[in-house]
C-alpha atoms as a PDB file:
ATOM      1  CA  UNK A   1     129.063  57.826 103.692  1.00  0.00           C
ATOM      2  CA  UNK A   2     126.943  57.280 100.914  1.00  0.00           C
ATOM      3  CA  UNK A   3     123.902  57.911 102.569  1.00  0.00           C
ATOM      4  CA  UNK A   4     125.517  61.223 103.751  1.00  0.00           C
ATOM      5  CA  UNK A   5     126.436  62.279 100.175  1.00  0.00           C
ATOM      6  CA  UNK A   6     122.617  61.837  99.127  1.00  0.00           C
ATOM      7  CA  UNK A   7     121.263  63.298 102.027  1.00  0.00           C
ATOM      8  CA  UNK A   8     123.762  66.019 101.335  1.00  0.00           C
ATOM      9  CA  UNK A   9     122.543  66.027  97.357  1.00  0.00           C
ATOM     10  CA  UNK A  10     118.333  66.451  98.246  1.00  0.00           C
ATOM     11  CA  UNK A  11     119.613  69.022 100.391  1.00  0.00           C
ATOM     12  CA  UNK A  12     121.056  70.881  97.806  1.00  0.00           C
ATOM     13  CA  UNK A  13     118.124  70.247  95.525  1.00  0.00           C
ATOM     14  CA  UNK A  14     115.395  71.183  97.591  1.00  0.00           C
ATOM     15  CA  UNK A  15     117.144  74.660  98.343  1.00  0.00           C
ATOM     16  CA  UNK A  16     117.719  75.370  95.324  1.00  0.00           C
ATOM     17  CA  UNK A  17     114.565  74.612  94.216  1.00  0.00           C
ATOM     18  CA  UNK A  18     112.609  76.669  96.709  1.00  0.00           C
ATOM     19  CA  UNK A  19     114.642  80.166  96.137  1.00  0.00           C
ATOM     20  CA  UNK A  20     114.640  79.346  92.420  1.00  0.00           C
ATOM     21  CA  UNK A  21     110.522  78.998  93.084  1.00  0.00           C
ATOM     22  CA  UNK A  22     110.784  82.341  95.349  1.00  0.00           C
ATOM     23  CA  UNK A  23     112.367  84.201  92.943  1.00  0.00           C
ATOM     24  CA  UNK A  24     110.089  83.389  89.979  1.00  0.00           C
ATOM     25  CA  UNK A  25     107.050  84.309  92.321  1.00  0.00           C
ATOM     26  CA  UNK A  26     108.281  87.486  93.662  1.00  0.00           C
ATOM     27  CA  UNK A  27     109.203  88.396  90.085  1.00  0.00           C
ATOM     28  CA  UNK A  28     110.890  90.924  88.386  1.00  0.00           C
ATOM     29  CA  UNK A  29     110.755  94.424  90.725  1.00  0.00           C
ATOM     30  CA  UNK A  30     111.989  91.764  93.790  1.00  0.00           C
ATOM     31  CA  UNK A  31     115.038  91.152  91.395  1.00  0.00           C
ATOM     32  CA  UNK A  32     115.579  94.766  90.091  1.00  0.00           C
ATOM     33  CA  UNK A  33     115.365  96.898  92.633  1.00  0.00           C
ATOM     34  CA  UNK A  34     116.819  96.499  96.321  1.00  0.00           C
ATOM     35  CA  UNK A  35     114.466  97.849  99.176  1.00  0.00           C
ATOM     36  CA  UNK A  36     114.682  97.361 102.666  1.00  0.00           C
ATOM     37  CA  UNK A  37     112.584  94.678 103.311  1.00  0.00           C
ATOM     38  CA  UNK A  38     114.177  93.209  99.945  1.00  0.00           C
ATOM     39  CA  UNK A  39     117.234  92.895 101.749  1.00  0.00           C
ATOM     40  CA  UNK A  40     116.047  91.784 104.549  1.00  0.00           C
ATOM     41  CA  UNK A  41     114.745  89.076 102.766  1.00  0.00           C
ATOM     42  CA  UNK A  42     117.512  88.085 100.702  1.00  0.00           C
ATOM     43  CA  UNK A  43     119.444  87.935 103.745  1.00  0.00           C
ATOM     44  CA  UNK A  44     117.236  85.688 105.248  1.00  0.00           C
ATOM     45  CA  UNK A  45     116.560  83.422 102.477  1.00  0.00           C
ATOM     46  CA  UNK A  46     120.395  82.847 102.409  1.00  0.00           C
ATOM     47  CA  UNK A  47     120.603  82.128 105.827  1.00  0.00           C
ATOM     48  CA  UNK A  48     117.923  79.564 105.698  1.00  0.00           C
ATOM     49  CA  UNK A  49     119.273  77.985 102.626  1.00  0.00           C
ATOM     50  CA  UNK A  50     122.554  77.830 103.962  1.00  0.00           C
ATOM     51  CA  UNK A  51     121.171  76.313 107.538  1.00  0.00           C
ATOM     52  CA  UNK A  52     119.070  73.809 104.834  1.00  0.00           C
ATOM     53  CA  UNK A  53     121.990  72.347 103.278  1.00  0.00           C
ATOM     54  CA  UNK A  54     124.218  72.255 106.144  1.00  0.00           C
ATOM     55  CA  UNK A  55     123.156  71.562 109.244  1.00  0.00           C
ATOM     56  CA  UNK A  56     122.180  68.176 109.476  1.00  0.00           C
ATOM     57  CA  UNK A  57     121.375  67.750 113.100  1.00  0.00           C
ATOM     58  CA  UNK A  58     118.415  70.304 112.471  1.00  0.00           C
ATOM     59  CA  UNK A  59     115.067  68.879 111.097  1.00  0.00           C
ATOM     60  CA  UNK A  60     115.279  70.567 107.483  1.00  0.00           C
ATOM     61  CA  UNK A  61     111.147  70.683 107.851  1.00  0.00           C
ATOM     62  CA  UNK A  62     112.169  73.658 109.976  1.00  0.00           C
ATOM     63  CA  UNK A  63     114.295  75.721 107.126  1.00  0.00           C
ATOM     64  CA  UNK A  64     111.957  74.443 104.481  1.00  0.00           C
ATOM     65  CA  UNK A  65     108.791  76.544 106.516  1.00  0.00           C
ATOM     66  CA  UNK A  66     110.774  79.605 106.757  1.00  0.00           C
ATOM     67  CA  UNK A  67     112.005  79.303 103.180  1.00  0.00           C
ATOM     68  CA  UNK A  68     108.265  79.182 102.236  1.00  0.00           C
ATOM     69  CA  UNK A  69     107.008  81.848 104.865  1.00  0.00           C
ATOM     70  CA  UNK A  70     109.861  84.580 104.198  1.00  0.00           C
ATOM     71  CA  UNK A  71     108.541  85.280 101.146  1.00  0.00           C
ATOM     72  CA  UNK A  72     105.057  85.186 101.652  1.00  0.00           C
ATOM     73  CA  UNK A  73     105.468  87.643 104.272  1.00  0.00           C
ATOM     74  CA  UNK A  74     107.638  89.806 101.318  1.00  0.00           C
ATOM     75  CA  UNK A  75     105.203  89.727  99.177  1.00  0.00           C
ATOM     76  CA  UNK A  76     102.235  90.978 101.939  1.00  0.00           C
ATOM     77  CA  UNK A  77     104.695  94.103 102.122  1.00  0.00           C
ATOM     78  CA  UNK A  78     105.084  94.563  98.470  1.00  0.00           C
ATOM     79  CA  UNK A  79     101.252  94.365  98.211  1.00  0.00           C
ATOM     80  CA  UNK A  80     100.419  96.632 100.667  1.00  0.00           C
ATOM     81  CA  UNK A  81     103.316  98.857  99.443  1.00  0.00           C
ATOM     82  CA  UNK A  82     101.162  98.810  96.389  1.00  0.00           C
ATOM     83  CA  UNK A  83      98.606 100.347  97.583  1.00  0.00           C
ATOM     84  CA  UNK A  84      99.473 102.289 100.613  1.00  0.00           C
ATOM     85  CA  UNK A  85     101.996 105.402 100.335  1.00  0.00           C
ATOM     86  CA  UNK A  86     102.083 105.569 103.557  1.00  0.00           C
ATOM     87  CA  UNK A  87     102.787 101.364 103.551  1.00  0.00           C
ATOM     88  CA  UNK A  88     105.593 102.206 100.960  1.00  0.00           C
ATOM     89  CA  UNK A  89     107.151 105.113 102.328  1.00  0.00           C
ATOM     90  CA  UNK A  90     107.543 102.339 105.889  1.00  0.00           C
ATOM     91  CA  UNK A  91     108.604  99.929 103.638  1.00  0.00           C
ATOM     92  CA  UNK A  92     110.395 101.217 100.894  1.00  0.00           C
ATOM     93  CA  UNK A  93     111.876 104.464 101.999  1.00  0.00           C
ATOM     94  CA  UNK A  94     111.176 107.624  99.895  1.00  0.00           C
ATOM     95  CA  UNK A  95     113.011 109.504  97.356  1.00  0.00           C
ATOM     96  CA  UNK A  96     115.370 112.620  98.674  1.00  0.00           C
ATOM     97  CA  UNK A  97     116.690 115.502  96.892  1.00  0.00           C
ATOM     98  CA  UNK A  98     120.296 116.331  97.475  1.00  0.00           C
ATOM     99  CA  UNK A  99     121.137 119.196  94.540  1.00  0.00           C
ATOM    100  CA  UNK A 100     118.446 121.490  94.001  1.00  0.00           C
ATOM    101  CA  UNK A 101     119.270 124.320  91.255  1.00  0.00           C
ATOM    102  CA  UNK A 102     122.909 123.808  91.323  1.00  0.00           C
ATOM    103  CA  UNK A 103     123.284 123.519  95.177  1.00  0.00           C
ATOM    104  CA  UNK A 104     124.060 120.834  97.537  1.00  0.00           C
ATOM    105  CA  UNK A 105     121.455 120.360 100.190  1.00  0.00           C
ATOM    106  CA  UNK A 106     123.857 118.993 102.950  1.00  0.00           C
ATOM    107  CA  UNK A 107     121.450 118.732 105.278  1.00  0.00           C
ATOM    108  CA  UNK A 108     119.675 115.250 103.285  1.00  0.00           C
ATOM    109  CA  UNK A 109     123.252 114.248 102.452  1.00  0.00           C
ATOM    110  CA  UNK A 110     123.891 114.220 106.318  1.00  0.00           C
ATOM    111  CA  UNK A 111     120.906 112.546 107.264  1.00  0.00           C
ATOM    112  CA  UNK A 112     121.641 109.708 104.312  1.00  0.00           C
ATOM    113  CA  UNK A 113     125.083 109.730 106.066  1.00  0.00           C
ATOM    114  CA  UNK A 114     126.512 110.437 102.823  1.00  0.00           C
ATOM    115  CA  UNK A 115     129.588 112.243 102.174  1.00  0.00           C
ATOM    116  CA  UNK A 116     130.456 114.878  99.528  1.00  0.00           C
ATOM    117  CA  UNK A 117     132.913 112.249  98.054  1.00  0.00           C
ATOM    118  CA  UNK A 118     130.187 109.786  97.893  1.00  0.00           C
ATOM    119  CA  UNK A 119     128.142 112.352  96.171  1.00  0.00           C
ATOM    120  CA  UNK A 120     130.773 113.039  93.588  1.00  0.00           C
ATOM    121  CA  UNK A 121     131.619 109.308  93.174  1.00  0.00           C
ATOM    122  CA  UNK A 122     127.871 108.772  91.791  1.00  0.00           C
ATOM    123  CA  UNK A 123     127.954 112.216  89.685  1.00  0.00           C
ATOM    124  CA  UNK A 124     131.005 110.835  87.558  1.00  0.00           C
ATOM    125  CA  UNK A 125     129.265 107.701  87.452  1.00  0.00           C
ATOM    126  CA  UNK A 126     126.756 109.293  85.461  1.00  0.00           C
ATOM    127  CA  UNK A 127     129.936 111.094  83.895  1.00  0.00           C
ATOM    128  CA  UNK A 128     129.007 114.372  85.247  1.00  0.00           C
ATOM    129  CA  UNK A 129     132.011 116.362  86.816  1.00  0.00           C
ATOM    130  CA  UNK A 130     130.577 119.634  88.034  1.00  0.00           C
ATOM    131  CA  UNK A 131     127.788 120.019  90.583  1.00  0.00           C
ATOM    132  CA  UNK A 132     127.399 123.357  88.799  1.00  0.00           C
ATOM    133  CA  UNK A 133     126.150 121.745  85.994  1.00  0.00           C
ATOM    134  CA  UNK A 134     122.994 120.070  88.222  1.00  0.00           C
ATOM    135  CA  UNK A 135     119.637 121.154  87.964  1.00  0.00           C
ATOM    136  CA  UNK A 136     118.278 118.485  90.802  1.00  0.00           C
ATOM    137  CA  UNK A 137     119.355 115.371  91.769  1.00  0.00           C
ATOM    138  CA  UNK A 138     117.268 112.962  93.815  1.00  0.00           C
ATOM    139  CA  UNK A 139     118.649 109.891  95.734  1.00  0.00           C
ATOM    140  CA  UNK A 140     115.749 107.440  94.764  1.00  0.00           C
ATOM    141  CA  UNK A 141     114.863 104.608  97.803  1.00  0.00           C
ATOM    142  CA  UNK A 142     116.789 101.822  95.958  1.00  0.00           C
ATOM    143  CA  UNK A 143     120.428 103.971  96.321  1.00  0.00           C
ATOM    144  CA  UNK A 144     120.437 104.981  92.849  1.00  0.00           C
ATOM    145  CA  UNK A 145     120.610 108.614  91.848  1.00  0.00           C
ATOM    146  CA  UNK A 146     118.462 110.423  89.427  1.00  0.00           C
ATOM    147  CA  UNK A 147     119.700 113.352  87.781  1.00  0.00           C
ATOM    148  CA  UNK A 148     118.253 116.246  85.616  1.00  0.00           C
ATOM    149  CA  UNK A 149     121.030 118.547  83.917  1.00  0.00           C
ATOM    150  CA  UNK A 150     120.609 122.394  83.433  1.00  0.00           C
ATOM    151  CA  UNK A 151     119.277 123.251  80.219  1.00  0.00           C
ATOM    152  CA  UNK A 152     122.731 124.287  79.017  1.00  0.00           C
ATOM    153  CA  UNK A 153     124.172 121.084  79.562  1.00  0.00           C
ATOM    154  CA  UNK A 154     121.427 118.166  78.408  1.00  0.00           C
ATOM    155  CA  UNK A 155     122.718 116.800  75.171  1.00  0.00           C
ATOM    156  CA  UNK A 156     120.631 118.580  72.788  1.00  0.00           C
ATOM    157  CA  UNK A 157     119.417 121.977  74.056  1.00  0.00           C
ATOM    158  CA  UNK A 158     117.526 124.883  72.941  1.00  0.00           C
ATOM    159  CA  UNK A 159     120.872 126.798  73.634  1.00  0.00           C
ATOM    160  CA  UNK A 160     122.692 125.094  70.862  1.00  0.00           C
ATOM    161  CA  UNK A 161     120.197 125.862  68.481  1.00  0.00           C
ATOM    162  CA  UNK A 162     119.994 129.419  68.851  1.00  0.00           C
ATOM    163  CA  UNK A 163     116.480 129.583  71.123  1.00  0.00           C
ATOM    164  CA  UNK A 164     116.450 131.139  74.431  1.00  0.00           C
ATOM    165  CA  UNK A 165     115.171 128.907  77.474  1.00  0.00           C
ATOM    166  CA  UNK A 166     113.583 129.450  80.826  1.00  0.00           C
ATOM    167  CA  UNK A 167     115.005 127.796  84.015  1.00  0.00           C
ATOM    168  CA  UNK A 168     114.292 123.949  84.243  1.00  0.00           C
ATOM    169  CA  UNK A 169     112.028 122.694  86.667  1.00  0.00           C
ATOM    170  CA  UNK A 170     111.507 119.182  87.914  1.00  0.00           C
ATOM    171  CA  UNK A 171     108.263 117.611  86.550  1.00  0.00           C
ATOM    172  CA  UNK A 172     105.804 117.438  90.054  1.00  0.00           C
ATOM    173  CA  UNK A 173     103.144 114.378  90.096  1.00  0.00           C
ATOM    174  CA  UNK A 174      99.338 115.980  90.823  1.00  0.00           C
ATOM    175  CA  UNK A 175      97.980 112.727  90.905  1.00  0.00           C
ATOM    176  CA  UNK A 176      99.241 109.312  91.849  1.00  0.00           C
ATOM    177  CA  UNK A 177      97.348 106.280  92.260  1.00  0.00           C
ATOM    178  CA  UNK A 178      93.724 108.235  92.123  1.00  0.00           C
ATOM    179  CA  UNK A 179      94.281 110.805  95.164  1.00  0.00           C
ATOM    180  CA  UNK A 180      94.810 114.489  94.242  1.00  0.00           C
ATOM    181  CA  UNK A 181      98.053 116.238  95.185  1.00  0.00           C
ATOM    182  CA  UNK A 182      96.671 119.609  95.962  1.00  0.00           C
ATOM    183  CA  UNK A 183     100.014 120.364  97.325  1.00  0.00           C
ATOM    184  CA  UNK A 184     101.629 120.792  94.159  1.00  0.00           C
ATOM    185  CA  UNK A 185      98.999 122.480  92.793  1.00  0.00           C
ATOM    186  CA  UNK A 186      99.311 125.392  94.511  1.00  0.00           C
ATOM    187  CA  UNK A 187     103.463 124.762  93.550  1.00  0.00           C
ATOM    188  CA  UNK A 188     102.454 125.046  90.454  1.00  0.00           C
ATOM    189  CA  UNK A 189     100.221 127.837  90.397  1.00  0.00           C
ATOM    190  CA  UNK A 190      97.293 126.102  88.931  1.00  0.00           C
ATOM    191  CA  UNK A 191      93.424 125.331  90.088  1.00  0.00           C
ATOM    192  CA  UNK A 192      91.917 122.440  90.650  1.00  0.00           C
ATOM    193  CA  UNK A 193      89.169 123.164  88.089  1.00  0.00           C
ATOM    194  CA  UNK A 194      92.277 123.747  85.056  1.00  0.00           C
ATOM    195  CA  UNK A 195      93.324 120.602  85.909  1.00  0.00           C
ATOM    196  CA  UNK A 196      89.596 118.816  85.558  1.00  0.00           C
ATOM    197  CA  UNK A 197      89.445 120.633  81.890  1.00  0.00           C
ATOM    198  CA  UNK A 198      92.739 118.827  81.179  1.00  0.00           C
ATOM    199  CA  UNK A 199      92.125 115.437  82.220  1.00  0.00           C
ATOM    200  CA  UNK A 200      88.335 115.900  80.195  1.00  0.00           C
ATOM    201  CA  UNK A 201      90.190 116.732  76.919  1.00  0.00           C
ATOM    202  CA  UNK A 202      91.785 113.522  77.494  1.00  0.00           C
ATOM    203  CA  UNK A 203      88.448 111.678  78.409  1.00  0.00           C
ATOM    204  CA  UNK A 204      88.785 111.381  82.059  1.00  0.00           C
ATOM    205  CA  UNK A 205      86.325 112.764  84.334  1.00  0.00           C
ATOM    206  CA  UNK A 206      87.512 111.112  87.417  1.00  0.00           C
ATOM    207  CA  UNK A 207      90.508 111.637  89.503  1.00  0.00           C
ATOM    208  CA  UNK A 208      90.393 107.884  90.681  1.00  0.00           C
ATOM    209  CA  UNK A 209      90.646 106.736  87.099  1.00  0.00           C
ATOM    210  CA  UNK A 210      94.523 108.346  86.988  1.00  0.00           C
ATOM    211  CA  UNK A 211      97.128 106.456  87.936  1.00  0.00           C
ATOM    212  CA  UNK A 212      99.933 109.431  87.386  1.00  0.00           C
ATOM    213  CA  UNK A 213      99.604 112.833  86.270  1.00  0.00           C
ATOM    214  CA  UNK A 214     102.564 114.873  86.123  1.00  0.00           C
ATOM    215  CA  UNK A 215     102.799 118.489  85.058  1.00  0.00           C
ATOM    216  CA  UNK A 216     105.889 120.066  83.718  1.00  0.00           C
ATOM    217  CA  UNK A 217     107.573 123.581  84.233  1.00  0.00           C
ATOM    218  CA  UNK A 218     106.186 124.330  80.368  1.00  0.00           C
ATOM    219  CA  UNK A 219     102.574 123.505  82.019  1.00  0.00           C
ATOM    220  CA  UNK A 220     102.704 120.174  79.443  1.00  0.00           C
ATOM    221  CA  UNK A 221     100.341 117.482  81.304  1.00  0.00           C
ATOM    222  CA  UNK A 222     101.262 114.155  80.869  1.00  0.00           C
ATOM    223  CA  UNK A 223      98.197 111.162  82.137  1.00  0.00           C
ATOM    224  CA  UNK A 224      98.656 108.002  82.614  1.00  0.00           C
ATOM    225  CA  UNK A 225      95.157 106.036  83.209  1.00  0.00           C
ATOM    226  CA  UNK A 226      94.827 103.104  85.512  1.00  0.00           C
ATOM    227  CA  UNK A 227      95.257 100.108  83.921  1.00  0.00           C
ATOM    228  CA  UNK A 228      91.758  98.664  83.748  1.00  0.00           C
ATOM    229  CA  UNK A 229      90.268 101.709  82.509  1.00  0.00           C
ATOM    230  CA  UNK A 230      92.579 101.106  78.818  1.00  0.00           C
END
């Protein structure tokens, strides 16, 4: 019995232990935002710990390898999620818009397999009652919803102080990670060449030395360098 009970205990230990280890590795964005293959994982790792402490019939060398290899194989995806779009949209899942200037776009709430009433639920969760009052809304990969009121009805507008305002449009991203969006370029109405005089008044002569830029509806450009350029 007592030999049982520490078995039992090291179990226990060495579990806890290892997913207290995987956690601090994997770090925060593992622990603050739930992706597919984050899930997955977490599933996985609770199986295995679970199997670890409990099944004593079972080598736990066995549990203890795929306690270790789970979230290596995590953290490949997160790395090449990193640095592939393409990696991260497989991975990760994209963002979708479901109210676009006021409107529901049923067709993305359909293929979410989300219903009106679970569209409304997370509008009053951001205590907004009235779809009329949307500008856009974008269901982001991790479930959450990100919302951008009309003009009218953001907290402080130019309405309450007396200044007329043009439509709001979402922000669109020109570059990300160093690779030119020409796409929204042309959304936007602007050249290439505007956009190189922009990033030179802010010292950047290089597309790849951008992590984001993002260009807003009142043609404000906001830059973010890569890291190792600051």
């Amino acid at each position: 019995m007592l030999i049982t009970a520490i078995n039992l205990t090291i179990r226990i230990l060495v579990a806890f232990i290892l997913i207290w280890g995987v956690l601090r590795i994997l770090g925060k964005k593992e622990m603050g935002k739930i992706t597919y293959y984050n899930m997955a994982t977490a599933a996985t790792l609770g199986t295995l710990a679970g199997g670890l402490i409990s099944d004593t019939r079972t080598n736990p060398f066995y549990y203890i390898v795929g306690l270790i290899g789970i979230p290596i194989l995590s953290y490949i995806m997160g790395y090449l999620s990193l640095k592939s779009k393409r990696a991260r949209a497989l991975f990760e899942g994209t963002p979708t818009m479901v109210i676009s200037k006021g409107k529901i776009i049923e067709k993305n709430l359909s293929n979410m397999r989300l219903s009106s009433d679970n569209l409304l639920e997370q509008l009053r969760e951001k205590k907004i009652f009235s779809v009329a009052d949307v500008e856009f809304a974008v269901m982001e990969p991790d479930g959450k919803m990100s919302i951008l009121l009309k003009s009218e009805k953001q907290p402080i507008t130019s309405k309450n102080m007396g200044i007329p305002s043009d439509n709001t449009n979402l922000p669109l991203s020109v570059i990300k990670d160093g690779e030119l969006i020409e796409n929204n370029l042309m959304k936007l109405g602007i050249t290439k060449s505007w956009l190189i005089e922009q990033l030179k008044l802010q010292n950047i002569s290089n597309f790849k030395d951008v992590f984001l830029a993002q260009i807003d509806s009142s043609g404000k450009v906001y830059v973010d360098k890569k890291s190792n350029l600051e």
